[in-house]
C-alpha atoms as a PDB file:
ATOM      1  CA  UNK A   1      13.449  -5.114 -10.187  1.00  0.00           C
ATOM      2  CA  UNK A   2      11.494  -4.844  -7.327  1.00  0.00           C
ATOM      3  CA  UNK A   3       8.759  -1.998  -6.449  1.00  0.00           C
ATOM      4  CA  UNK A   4      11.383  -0.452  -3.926  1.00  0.00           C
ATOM      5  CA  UNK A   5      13.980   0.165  -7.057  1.00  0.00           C
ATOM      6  CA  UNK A   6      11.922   2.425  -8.974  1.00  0.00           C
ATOM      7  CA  UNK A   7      12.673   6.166  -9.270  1.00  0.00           C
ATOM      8  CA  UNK A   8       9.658   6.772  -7.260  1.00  0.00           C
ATOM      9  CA  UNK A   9       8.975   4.596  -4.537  1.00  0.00           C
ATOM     10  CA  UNK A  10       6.924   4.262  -1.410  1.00  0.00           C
ATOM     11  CA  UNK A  11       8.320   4.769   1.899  1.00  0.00           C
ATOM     12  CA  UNK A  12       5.906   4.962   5.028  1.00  0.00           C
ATOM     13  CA  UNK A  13       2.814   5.331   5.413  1.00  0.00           C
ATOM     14  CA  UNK A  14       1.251   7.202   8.410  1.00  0.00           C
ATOM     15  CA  UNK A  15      -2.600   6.349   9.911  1.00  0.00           C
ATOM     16  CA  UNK A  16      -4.234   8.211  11.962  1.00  0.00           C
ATOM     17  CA  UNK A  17      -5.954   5.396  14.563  1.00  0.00           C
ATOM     18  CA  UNK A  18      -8.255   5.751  17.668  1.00  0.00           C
ATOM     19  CA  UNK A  19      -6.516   2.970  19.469  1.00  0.00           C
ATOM     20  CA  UNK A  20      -2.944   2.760  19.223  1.00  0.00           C
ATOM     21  CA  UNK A  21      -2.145  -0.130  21.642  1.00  0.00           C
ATOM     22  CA  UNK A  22      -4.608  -2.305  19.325  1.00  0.00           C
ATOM     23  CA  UNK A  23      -3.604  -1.409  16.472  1.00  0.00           C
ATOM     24  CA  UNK A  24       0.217  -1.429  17.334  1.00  0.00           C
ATOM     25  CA  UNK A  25      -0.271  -4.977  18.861  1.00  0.00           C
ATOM     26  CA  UNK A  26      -2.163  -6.330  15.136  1.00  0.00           C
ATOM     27  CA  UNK A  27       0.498  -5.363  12.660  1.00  0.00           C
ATOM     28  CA  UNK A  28       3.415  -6.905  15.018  1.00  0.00           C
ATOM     29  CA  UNK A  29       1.373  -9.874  15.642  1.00  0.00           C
ATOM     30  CA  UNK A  30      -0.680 -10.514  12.416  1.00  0.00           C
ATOM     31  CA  UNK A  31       1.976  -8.568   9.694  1.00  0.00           C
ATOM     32  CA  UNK A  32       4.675  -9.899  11.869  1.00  0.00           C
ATOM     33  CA  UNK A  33       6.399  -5.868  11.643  1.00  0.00           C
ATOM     34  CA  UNK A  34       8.538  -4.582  14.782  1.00  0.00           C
ATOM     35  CA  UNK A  35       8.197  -1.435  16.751  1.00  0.00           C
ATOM     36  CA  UNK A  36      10.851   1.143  15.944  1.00  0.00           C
ATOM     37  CA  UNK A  37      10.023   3.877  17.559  1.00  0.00           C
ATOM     38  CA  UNK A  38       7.020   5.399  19.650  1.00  0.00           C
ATOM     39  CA  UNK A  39       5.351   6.640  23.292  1.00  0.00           C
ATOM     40  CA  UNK A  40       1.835   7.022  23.769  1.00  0.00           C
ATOM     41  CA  UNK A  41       0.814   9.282  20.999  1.00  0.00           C
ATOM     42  CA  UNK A  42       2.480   6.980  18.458  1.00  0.00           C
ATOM     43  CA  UNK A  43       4.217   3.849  17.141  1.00  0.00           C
ATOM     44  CA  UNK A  44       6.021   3.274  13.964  1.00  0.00           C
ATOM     45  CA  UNK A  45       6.927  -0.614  12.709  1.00  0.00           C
ATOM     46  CA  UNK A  46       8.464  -1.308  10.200  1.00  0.00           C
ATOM     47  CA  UNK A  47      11.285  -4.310   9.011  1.00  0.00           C
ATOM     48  CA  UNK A  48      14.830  -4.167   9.759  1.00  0.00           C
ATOM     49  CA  UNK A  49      15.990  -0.611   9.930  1.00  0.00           C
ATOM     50  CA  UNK A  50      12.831   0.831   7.157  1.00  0.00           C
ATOM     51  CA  UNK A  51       9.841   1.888   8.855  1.00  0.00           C
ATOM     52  CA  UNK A  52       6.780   0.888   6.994  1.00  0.00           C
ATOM     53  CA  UNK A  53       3.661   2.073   9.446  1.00  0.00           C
ATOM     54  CA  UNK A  54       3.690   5.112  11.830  1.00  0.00           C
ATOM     55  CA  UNK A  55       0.331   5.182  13.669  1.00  0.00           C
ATOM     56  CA  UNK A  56      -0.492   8.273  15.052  1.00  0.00           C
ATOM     57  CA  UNK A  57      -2.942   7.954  18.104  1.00  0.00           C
ATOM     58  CA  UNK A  58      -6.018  10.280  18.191  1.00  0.00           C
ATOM     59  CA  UNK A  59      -8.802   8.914  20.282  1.00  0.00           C
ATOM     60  CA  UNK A  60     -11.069  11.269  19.355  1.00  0.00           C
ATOM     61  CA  UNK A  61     -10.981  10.855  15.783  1.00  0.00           C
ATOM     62  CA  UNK A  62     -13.985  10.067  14.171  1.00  0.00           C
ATOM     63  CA  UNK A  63     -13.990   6.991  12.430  1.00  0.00           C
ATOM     64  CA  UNK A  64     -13.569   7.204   8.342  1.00  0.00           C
ATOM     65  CA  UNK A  65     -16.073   5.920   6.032  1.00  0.00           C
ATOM     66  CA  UNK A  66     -15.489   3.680   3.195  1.00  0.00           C
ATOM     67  CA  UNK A  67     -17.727   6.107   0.693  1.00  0.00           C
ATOM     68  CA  UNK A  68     -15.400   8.992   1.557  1.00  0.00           C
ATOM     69  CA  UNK A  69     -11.757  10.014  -0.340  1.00  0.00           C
ATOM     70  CA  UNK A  70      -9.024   7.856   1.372  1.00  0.00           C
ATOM     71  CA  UNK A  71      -7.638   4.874   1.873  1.00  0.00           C
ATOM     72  CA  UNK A  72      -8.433   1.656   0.015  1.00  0.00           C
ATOM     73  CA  UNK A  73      -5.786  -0.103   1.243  1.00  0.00           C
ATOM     74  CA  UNK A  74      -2.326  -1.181   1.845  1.00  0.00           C
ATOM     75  CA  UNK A  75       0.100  -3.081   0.188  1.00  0.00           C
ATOM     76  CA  UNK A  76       2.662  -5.255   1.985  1.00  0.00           C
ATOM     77  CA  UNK A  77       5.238  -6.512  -1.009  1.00  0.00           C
ATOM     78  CA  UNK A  78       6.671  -9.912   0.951  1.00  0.00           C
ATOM     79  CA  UNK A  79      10.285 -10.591  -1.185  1.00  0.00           C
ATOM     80  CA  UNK A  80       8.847 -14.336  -2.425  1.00  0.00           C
ATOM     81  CA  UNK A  81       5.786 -16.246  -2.939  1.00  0.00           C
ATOM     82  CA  UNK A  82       7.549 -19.090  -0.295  1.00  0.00           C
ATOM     83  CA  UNK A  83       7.210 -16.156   1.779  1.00  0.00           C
ATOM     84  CA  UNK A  84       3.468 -14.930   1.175  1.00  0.00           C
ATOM     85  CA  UNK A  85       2.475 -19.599   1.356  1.00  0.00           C
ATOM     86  CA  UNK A  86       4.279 -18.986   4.799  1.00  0.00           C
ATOM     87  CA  UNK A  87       1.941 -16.145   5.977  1.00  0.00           C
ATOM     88  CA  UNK A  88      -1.034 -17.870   4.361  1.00  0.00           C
ATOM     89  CA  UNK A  89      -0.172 -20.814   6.691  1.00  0.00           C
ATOM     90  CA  UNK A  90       0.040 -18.404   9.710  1.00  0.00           C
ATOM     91  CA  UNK A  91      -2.764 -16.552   9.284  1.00  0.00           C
ATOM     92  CA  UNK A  92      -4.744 -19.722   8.460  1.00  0.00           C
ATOM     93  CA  UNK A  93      -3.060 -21.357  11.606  1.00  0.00           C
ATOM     94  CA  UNK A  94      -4.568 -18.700  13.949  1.00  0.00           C
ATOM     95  CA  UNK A  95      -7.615 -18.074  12.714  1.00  0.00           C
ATOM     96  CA  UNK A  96      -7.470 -15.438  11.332  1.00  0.00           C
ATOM     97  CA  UNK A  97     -10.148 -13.329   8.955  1.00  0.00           C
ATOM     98  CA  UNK A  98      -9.149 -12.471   5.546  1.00  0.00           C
ATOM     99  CA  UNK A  99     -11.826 -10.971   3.417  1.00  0.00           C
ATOM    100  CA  UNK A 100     -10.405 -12.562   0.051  1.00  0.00           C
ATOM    101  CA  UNK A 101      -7.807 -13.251  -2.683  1.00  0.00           C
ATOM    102  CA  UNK A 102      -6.340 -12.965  -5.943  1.00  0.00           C
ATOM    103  CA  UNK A 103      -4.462 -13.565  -8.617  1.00  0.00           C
ATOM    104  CA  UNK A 104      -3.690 -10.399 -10.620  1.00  0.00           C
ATOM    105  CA  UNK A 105      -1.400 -11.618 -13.384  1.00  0.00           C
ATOM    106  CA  UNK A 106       1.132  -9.462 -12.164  1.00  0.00           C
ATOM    107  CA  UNK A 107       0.961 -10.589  -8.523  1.00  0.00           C
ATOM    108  CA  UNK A 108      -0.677 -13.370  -5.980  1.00  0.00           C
ATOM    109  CA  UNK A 109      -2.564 -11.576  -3.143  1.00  0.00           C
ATOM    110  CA  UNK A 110      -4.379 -11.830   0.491  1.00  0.00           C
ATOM    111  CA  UNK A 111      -6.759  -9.128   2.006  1.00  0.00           C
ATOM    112  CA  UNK A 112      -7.631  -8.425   4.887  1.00  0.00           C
ATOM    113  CA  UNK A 113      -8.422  -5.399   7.591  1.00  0.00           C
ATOM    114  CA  UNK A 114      -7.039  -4.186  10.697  1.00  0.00           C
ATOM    115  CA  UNK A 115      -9.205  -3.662  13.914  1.00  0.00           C
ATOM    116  CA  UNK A 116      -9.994   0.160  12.785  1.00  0.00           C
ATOM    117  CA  UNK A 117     -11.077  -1.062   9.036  1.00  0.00           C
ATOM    118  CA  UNK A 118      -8.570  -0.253   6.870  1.00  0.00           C
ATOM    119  CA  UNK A 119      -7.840  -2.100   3.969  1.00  0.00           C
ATOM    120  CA  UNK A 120      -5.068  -4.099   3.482  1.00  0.00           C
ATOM    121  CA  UNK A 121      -3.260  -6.219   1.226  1.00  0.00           C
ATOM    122  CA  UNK A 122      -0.371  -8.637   1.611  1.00  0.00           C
ATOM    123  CA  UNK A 123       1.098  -9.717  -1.694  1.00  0.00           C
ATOM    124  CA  UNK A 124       3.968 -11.152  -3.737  1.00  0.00           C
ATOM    125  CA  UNK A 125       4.803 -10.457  -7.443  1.00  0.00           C
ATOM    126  CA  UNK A 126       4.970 -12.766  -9.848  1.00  0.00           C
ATOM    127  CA  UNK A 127       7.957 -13.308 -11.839  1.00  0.00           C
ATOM    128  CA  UNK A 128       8.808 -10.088 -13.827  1.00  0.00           C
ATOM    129  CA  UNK A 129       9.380 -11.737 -16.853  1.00  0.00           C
ATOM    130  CA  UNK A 130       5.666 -12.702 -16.923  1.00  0.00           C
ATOM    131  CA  UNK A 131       4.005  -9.595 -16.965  1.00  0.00           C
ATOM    132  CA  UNK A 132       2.382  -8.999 -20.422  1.00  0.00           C
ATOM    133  CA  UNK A 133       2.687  -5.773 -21.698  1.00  0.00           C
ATOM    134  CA  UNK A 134       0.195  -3.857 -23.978  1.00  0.00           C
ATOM    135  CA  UNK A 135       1.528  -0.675 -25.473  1.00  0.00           C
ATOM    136  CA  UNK A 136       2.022   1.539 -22.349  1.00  0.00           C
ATOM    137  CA  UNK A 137      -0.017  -0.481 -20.168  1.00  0.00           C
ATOM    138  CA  UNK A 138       0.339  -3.576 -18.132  1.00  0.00           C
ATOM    139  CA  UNK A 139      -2.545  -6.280 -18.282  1.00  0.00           C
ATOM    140  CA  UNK A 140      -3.939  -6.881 -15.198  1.00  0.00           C
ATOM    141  CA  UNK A 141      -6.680  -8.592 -13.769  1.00  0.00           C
ATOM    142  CA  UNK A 142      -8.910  -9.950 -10.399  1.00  0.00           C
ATOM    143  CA  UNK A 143      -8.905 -13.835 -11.098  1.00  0.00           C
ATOM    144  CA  UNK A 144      -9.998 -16.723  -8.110  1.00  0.00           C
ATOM    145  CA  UNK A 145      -6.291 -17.676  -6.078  1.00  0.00           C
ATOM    146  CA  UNK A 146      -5.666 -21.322  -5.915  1.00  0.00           C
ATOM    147  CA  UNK A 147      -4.879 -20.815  -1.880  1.00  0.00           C
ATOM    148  CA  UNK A 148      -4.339 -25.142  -1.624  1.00  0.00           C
ATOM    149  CA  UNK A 149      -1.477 -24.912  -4.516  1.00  0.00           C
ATOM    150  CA  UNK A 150       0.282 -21.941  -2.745  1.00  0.00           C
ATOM    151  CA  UNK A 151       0.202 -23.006   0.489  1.00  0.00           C
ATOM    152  CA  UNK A 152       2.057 -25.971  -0.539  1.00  0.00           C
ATOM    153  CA  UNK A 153       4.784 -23.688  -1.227  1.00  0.00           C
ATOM    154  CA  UNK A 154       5.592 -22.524   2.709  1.00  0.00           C
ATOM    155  CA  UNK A 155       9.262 -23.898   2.901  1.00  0.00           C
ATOM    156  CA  UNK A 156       9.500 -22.766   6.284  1.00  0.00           C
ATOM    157  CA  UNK A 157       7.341 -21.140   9.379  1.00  0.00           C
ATOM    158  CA  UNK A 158       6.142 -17.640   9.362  1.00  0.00           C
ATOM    159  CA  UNK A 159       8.345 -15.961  11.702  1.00  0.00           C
ATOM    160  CA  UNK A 160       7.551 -12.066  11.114  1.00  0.00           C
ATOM    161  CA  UNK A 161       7.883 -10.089   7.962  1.00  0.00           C
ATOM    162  CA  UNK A 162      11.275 -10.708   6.059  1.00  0.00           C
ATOM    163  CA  UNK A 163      13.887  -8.436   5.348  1.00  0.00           C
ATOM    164  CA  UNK A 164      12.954  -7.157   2.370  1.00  0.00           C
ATOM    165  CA  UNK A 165       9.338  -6.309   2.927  1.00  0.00           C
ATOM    166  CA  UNK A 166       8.402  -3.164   1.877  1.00  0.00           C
ATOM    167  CA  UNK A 167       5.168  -1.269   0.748  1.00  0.00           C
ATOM    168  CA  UNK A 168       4.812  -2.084  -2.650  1.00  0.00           C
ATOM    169  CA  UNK A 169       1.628  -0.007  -3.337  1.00  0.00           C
ATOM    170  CA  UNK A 170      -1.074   2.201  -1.888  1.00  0.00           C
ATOM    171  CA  UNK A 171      -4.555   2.125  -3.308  1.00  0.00           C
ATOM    172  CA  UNK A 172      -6.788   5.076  -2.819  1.00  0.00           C
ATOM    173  CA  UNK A 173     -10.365   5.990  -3.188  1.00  0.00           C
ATOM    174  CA  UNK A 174     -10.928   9.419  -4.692  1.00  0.00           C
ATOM    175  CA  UNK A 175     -14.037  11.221  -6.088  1.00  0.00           C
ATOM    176  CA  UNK A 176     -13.029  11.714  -9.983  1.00  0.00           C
ATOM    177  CA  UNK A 177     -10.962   9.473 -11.949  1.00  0.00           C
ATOM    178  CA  UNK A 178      -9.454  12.287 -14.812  1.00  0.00           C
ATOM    179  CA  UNK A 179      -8.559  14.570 -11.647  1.00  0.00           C
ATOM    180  CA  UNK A 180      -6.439  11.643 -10.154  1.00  0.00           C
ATOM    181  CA  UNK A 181      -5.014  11.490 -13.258  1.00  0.00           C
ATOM    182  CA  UNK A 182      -3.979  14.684 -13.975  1.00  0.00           C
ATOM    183  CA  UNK A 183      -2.455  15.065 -10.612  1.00  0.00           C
ATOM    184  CA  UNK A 184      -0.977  11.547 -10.225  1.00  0.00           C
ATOM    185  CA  UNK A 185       0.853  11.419 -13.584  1.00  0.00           C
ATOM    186  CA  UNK A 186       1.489  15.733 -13.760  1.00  0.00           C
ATOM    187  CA  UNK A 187       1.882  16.685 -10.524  1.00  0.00           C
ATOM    188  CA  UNK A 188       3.595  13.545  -9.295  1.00  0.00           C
ATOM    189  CA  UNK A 189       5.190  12.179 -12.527  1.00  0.00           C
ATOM    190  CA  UNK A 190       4.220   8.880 -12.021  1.00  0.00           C
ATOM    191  CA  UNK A 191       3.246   6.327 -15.386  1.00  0.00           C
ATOM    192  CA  UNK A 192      -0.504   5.522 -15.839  1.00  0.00           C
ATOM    193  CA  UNK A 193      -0.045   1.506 -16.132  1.00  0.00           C
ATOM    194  CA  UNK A 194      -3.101   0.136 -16.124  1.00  0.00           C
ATOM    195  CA  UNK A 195      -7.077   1.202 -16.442  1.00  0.00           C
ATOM    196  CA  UNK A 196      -8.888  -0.892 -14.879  1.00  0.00           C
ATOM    197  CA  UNK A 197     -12.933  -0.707 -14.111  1.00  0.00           C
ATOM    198  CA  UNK A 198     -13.245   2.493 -12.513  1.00  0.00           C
ATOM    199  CA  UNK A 199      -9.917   2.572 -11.184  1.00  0.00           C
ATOM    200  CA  UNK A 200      -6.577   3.819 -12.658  1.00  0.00           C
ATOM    201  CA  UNK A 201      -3.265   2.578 -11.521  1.00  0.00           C
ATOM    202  CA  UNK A 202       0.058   4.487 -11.743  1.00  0.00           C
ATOM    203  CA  UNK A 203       3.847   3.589 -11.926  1.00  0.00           C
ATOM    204  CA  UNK A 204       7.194   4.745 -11.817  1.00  0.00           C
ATOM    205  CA  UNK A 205       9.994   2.736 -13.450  1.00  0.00           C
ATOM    206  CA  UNK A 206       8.285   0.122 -14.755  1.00  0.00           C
ATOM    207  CA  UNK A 207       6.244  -1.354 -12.197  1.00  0.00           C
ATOM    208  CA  UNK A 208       3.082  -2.263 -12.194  1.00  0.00           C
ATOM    209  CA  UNK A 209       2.051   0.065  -9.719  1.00  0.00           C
ATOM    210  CA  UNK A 210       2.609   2.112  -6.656  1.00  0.00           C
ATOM    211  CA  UNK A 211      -0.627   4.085  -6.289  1.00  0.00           C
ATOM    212  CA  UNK A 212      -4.174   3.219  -7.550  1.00  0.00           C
ATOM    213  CA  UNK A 213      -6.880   5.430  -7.395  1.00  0.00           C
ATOM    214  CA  UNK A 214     -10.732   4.009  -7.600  1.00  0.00           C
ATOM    215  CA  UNK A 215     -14.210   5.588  -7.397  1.00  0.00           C
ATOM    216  CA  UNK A 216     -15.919   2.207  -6.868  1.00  0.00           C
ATOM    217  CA  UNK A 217     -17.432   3.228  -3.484  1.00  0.00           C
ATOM    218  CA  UNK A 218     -16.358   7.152  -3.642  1.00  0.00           C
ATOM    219  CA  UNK A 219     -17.753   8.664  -6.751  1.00  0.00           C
ATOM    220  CA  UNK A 220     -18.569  12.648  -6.481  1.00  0.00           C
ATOM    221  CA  UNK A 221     -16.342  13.117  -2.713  1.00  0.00           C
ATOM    222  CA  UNK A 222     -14.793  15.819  -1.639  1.00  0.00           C
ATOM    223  CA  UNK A 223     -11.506  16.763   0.042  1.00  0.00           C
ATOM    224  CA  UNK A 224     -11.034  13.991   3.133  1.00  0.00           C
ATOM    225  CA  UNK A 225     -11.735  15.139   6.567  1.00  0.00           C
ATOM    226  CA  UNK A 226      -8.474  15.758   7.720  1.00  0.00           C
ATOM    227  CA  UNK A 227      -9.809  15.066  11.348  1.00  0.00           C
ATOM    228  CA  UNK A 228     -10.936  11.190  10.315  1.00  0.00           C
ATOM    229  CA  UNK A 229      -9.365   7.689  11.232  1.00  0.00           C
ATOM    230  CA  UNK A 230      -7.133   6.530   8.148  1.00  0.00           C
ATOM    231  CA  UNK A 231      -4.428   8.127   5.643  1.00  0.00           C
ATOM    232  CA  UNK A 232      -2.472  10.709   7.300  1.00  0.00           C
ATOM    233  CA  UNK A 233       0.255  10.732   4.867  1.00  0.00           C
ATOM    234  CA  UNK A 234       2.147   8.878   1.782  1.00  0.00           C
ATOM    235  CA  UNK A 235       5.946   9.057   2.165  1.00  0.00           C
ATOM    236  CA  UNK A 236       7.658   9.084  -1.511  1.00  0.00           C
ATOM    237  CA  UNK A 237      11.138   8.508  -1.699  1.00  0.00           C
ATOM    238  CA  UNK A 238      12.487   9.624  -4.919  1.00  0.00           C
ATOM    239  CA  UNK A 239      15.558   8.572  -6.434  1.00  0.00           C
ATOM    240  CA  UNK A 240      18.376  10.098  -9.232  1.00  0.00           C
ATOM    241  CA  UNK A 241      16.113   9.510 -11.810  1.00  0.00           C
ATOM    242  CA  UNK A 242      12.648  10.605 -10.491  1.00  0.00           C
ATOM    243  CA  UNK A 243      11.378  13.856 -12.601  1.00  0.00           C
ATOM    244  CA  UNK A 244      13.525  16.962 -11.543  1.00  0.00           C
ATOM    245  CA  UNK A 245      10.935  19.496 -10.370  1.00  0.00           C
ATOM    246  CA  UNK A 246       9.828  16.873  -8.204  1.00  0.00           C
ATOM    247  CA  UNK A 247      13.549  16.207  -6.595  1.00  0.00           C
ATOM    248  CA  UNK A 248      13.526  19.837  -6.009  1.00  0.00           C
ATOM    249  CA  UNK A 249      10.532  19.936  -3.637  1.00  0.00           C
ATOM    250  CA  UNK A 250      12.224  16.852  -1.459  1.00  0.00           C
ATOM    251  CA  UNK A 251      11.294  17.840   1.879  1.00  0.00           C
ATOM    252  CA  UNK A 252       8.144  19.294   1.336  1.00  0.00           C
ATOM    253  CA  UNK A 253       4.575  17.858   0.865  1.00  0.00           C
ATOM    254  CA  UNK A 254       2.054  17.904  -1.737  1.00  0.00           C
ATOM    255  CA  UNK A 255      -1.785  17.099  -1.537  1.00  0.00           C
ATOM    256  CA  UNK A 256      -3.841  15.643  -4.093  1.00  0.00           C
ATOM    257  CA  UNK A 257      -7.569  16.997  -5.337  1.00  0.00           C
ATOM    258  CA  UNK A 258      -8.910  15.099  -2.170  1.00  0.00           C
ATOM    259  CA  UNK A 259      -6.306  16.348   0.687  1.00  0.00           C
ATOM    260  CA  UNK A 260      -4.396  13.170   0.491  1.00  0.00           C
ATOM    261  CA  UNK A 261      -0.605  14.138   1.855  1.00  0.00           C
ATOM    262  CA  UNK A 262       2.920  13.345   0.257  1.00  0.00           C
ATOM    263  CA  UNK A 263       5.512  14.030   2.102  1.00  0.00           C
ATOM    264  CA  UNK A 264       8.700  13.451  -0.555  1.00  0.00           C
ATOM    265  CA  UNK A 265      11.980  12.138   0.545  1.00  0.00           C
ATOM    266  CA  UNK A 266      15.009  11.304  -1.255  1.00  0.00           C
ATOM    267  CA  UNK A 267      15.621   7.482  -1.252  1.00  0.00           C
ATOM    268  CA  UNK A 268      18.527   6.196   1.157  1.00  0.00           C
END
């Protein structure tokens, strides 16, 4: 089962960005996503007929800092691990800057930035089947990524992000680990899967996780500044089985302790 067949899943994710032709031009060139829609306030990419990114221009936004509440990062799911050796080769290729990599037990993954600093990840899962389980929570862990052995594994050239791709997690700084809790597995009804180190990561369905929350840099902030490059909004698309009270608000946003936006949908 893949992130995107969960009860709660994520849909789009909208950033707030200074320069929207730069920005626009990285994630088509770099996360190989196509425009969708847009003018010259805004852009959304995404692949195939799912929007993943919306990028909302705002030159005069000032720019976020990485001690504040916010983003952490991004997390591009690719469908395969051929497919994540294929945009190691590409990124490798063109010279590219990534700032480091993983493996997580549950997953293989790539970091990076985009020109306005926010974090992001491009990943692929390992085999289901592999994930260890340990009562109610899924072992996890930050272990060196043998990038030789999986680039071996490209079967083909990276040609753009494959159908398939979707956002397979957000991870979040926040100011208080117990408040993201409370809100992220109460107000939300997502499944606290994994403690990790000063961060907590939550799932719905049986995943290893669709939203993390860490203090590592953010201990003690406040609400966001609404007015600040970075995390607009989280679109959640909820599904037949996703907690009740929470299908009944579809259409409406919440916030969390920090002023971090869900908008919820109902899945397709």
């Amino acid at each position: 089962m893949p992130s995107s067949d969960a009860p709660i899943e994520i849909g789009r994710v909208t950033l707030t960005v200074r320069d929207l032709a730069a920005m626009s031009t990285f994630y088509q060139e770099v996360l190989g996503l196509h425009p969708m829609a847009g003018d010259a306030s805004h852009v959304s990419l995404g692949v195939g007929d799912r929007v993943l990114i919306a990028l909302r221009a705002d030159p005069a936004a000032r720019r976020a800092s990485r001690r504040e509440a916010g983003l952490f990062h991004i997390a591009f799911l690719l469908p395969t691990r051929h497919d994540l050796a294929a945009w190691l080769r590409h990124v490798a290729e063109r010279g590219i800057h990534w700032q480091g990599a993983s493996d997580h037990l549950v997953s293989e993954a790539m970091y990076l930035a985009d020109p306005e600093g926010n974090g992001i990840e491009v990943y692929a899962d390992r085999p289901r089947a592999s994930w260890r389980w340990q009562g109610t929570e899924i072992a996890m862990d930050t272990q060196p990524l043998d990038l030789q052995a999986l680039a071996a594994r490209a079967q083909a050239p990276w040609r753009g992000a494959p159908e398939g791709s979707v956002i397979g997690h957000v991870h979040l700084q926040t100011g208080a680990l117990e408040a993201a809790r409370q809100f992220y597995t109460e107000d939300l009804g997502f499944d606290l899967t994994c403690t990790y180190r000063g961060a907590l990561f939550f799932g719905s369905g049986g995943y290893h996780h669709h939203l993390a929350t860490n203090i590592w840099n953010s201990w003690g902030a406040g609400p966001r500044d609404p007015k600040a490059t970075g995390i607009a909004e989280i679109e959640l698309r909820l599904g037949a089985e996703a907690p009740e009270a929470l299908r009944a608000r579809i259409g409406t946003d919440l916030a969390d302790p920090w002023g971090i936006r869900y908008r919820l949908a109902a899945q397709p």
